[in-house]
N, C-alpha and C. Protein backbone atom coordinates (compact mmCIF):
# COMPACT_ATOMS: atom_id res chain seq x y z
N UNK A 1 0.85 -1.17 0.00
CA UNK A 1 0.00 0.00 0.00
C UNK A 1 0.89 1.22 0.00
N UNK A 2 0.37 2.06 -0.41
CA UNK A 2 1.43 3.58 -0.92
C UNK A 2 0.63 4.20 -0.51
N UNK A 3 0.77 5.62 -0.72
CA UNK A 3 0.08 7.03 -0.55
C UNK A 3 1.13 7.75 -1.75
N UNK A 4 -0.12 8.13 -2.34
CA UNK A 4 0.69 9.20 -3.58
C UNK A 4 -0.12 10.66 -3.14
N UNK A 5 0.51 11.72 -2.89
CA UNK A 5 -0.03 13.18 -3.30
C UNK A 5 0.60 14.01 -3.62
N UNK A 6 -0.18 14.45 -4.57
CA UNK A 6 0.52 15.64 -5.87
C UNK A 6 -0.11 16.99 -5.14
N UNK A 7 0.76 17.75 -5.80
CA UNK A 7 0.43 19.20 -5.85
C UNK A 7 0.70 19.49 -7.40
N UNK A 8 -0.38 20.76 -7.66
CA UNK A 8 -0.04 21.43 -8.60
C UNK A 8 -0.20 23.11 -8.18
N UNK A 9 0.67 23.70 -8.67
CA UNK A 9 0.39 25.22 -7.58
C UNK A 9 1.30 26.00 -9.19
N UNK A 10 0.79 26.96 -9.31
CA UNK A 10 1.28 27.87 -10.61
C UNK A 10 1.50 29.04 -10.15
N UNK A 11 2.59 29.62 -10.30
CA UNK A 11 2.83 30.92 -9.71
C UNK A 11 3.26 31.86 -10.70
N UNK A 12 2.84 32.93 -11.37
CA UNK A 12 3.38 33.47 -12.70
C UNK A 12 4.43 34.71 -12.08
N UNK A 13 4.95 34.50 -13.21
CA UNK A 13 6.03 35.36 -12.84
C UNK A 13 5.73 36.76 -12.64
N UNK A 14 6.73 37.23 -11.80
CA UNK A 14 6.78 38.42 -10.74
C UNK A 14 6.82 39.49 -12.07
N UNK A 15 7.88 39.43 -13.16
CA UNK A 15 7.92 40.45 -13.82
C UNK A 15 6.92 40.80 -14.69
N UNK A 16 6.24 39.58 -15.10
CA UNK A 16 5.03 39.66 -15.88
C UNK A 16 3.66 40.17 -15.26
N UNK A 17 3.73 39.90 -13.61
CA UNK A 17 2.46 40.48 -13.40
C UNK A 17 2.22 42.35 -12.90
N UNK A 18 3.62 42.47 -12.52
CA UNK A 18 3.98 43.71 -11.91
C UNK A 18 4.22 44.70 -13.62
N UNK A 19 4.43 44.46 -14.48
CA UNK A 19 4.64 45.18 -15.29
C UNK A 19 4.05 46.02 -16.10
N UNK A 20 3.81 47.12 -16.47
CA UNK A 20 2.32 47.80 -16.80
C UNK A 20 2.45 47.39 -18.34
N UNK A 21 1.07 47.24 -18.69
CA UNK A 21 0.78 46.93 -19.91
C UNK A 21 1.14 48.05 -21.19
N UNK A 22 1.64 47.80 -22.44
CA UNK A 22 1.99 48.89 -23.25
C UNK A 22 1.33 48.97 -24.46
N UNK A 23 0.35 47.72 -24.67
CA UNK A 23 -0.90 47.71 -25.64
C UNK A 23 -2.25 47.99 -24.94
N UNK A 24 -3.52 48.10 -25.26
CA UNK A 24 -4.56 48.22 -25.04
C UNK A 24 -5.31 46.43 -25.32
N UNK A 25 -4.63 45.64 -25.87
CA UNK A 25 -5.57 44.64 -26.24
C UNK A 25 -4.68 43.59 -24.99
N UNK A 26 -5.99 42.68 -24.37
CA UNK A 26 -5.83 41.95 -23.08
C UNK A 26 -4.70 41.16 -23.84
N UNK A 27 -3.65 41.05 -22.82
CA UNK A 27 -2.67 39.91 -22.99
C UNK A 27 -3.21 38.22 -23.12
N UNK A 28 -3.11 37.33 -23.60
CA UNK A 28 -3.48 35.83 -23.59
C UNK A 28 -2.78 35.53 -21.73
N UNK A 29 -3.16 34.72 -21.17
CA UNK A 29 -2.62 33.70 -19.77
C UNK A 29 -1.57 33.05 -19.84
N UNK A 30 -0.46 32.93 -19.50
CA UNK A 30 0.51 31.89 -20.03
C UNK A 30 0.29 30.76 -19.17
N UNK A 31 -0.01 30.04 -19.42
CA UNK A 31 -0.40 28.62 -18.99
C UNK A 31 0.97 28.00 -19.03
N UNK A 32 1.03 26.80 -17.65
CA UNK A 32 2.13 26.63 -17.23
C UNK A 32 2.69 25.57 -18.05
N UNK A 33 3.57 24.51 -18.15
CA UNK A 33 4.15 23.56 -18.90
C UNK A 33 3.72 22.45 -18.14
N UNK A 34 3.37 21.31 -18.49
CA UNK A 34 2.94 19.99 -17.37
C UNK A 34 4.07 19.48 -16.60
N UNK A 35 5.67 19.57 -16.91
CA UNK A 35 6.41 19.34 -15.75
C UNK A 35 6.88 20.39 -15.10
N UNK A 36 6.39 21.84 -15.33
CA UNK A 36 6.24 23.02 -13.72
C UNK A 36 5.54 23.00 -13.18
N UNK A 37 4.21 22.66 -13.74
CA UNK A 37 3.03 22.77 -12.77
C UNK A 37 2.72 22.00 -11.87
N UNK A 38 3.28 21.01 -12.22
CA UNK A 38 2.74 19.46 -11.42
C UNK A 38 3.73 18.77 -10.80
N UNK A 39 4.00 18.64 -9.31
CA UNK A 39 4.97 17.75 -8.92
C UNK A 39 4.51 16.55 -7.85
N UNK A 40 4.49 15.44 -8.52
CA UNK A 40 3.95 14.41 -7.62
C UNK A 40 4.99 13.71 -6.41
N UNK A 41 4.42 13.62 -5.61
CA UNK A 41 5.32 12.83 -4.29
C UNK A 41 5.10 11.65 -3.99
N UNK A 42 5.39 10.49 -3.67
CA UNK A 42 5.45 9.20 -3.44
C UNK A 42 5.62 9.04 -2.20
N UNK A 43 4.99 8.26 -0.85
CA UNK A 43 5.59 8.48 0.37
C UNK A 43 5.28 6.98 0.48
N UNK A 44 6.33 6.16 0.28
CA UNK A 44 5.61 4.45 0.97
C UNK A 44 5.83 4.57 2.26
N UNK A 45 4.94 3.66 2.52
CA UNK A 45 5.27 3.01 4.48
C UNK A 45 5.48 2.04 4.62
N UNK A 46 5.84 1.60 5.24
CA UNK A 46 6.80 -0.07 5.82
C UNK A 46 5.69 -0.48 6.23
N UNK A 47 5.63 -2.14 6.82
CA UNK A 47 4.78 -3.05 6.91
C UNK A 47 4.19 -2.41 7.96
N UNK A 48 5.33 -2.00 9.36
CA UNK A 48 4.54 -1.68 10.24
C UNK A 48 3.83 -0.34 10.49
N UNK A 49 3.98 0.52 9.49
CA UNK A 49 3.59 2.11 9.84
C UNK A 49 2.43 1.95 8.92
N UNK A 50 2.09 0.82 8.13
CA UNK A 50 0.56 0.26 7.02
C UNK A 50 -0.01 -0.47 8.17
N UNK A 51 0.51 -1.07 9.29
CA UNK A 51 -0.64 -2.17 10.39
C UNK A 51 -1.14 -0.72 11.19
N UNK A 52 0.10 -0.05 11.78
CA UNK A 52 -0.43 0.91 12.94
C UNK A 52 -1.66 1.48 12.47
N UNK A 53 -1.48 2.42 10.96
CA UNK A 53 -2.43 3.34 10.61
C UNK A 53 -3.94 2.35 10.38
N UNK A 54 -3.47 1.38 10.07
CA UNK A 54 -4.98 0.48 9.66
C UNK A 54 -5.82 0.05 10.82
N UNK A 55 -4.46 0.13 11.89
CA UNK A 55 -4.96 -0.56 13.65
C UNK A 55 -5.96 0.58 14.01
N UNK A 56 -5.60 2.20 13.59
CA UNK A 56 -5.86 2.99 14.34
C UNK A 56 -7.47 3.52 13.81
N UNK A 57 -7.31 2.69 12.52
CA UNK A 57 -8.38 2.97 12.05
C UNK A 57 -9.94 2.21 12.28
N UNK A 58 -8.78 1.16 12.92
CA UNK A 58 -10.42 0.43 13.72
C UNK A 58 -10.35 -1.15 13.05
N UNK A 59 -9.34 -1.17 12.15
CA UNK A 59 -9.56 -2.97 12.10
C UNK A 59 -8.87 -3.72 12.93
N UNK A 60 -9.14 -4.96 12.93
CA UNK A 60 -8.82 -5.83 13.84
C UNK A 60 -7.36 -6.60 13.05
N UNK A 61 -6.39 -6.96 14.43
CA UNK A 61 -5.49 -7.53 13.72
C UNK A 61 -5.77 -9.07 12.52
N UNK A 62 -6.31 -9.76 12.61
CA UNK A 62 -6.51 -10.68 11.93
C UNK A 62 -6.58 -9.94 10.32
N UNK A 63 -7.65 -8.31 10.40
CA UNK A 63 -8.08 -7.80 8.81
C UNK A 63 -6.39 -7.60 8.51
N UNK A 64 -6.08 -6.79 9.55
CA UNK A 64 -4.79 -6.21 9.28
C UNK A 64 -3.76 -7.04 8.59
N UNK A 65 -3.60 -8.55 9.11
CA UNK A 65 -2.92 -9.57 8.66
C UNK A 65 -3.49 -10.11 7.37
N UNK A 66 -4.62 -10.53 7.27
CA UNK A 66 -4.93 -10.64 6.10
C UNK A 66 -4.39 -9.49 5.11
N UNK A 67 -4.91 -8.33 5.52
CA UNK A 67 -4.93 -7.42 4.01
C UNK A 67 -3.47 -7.31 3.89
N UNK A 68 -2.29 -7.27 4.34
CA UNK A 68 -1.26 -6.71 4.22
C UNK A 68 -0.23 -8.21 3.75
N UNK A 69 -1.12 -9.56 4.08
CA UNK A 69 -0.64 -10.85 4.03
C UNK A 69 0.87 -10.68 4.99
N UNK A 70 0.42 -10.99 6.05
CA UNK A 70 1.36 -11.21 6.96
C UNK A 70 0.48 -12.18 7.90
N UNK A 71 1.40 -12.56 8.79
CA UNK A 71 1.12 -13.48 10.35
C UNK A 71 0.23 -12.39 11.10
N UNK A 72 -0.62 -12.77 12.06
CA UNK A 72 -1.12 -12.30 13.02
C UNK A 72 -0.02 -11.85 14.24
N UNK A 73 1.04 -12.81 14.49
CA UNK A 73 2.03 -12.52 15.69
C UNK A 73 2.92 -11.50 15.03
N UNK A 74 3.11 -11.12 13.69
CA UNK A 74 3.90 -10.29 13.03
C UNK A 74 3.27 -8.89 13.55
N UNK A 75 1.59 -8.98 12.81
CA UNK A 75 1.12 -7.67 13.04
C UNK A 75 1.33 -7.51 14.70
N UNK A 76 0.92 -8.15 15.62
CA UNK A 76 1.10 -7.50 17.15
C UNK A 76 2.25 -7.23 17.47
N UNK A 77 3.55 -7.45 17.06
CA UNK A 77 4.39 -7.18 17.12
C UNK A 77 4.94 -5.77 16.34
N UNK A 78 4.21 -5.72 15.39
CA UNK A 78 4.49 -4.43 14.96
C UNK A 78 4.06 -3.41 15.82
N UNK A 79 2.47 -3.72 16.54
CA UNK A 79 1.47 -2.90 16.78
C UNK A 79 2.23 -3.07 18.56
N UNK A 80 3.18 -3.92 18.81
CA UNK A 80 3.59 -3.97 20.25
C UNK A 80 2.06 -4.54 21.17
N UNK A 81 1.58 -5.25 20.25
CA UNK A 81 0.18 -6.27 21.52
C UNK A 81 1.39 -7.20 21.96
N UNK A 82 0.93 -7.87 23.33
CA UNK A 82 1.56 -8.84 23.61
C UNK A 82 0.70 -9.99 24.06
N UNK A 83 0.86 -11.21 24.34
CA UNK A 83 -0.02 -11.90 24.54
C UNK A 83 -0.22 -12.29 25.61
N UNK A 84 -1.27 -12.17 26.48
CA UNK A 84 -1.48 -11.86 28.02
C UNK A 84 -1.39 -13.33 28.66
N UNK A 85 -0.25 -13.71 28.78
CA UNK A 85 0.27 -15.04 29.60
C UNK A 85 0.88 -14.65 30.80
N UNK A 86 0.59 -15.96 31.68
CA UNK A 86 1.08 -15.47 33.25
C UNK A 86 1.99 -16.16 33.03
């Protein structure tokens, strides 16, 4: 499981917007290029920072183990359960 989030944020340039116009007819927008405008980020998480967030979200370790295909004693161990023996 991943998490991808992008930004796209366009900022036009300083000289172009500050600069007084020297025609009367509206300038066109300069629309940005698709690799300035857009920069995507990738953030993976490790097995155990995918059990915690899924723990915290309310499933039970067994879903947790299933969905991520791991052991059940793996996930509590990630999640630090221990198993209540005297």
């Amino acid at each position: 499981m991943s998490l991808a989030i992008s930004s796209a944020l366009f900022t036009a340039p300083a000289a172009a917007a500050n600069s007084p116009s020297t025609s009367a007819a509206p300038q066109p927008e300069q629309q940005p290029q698709a690799s300035e405008s857009t920069a995507a980020y990738k953030v993976t998480l490790t097995a155990a920072q995918q059990a915690f967030n899924l723990y915290s979200r309310g499933q039970t370790v067994s879903q947790i183990a299933i969905s991520l295909s791991l052991s059940e004693s793996l996930v509590n161990n990630y999640l630090g359960i221990t198993a209540g023996g005297g």
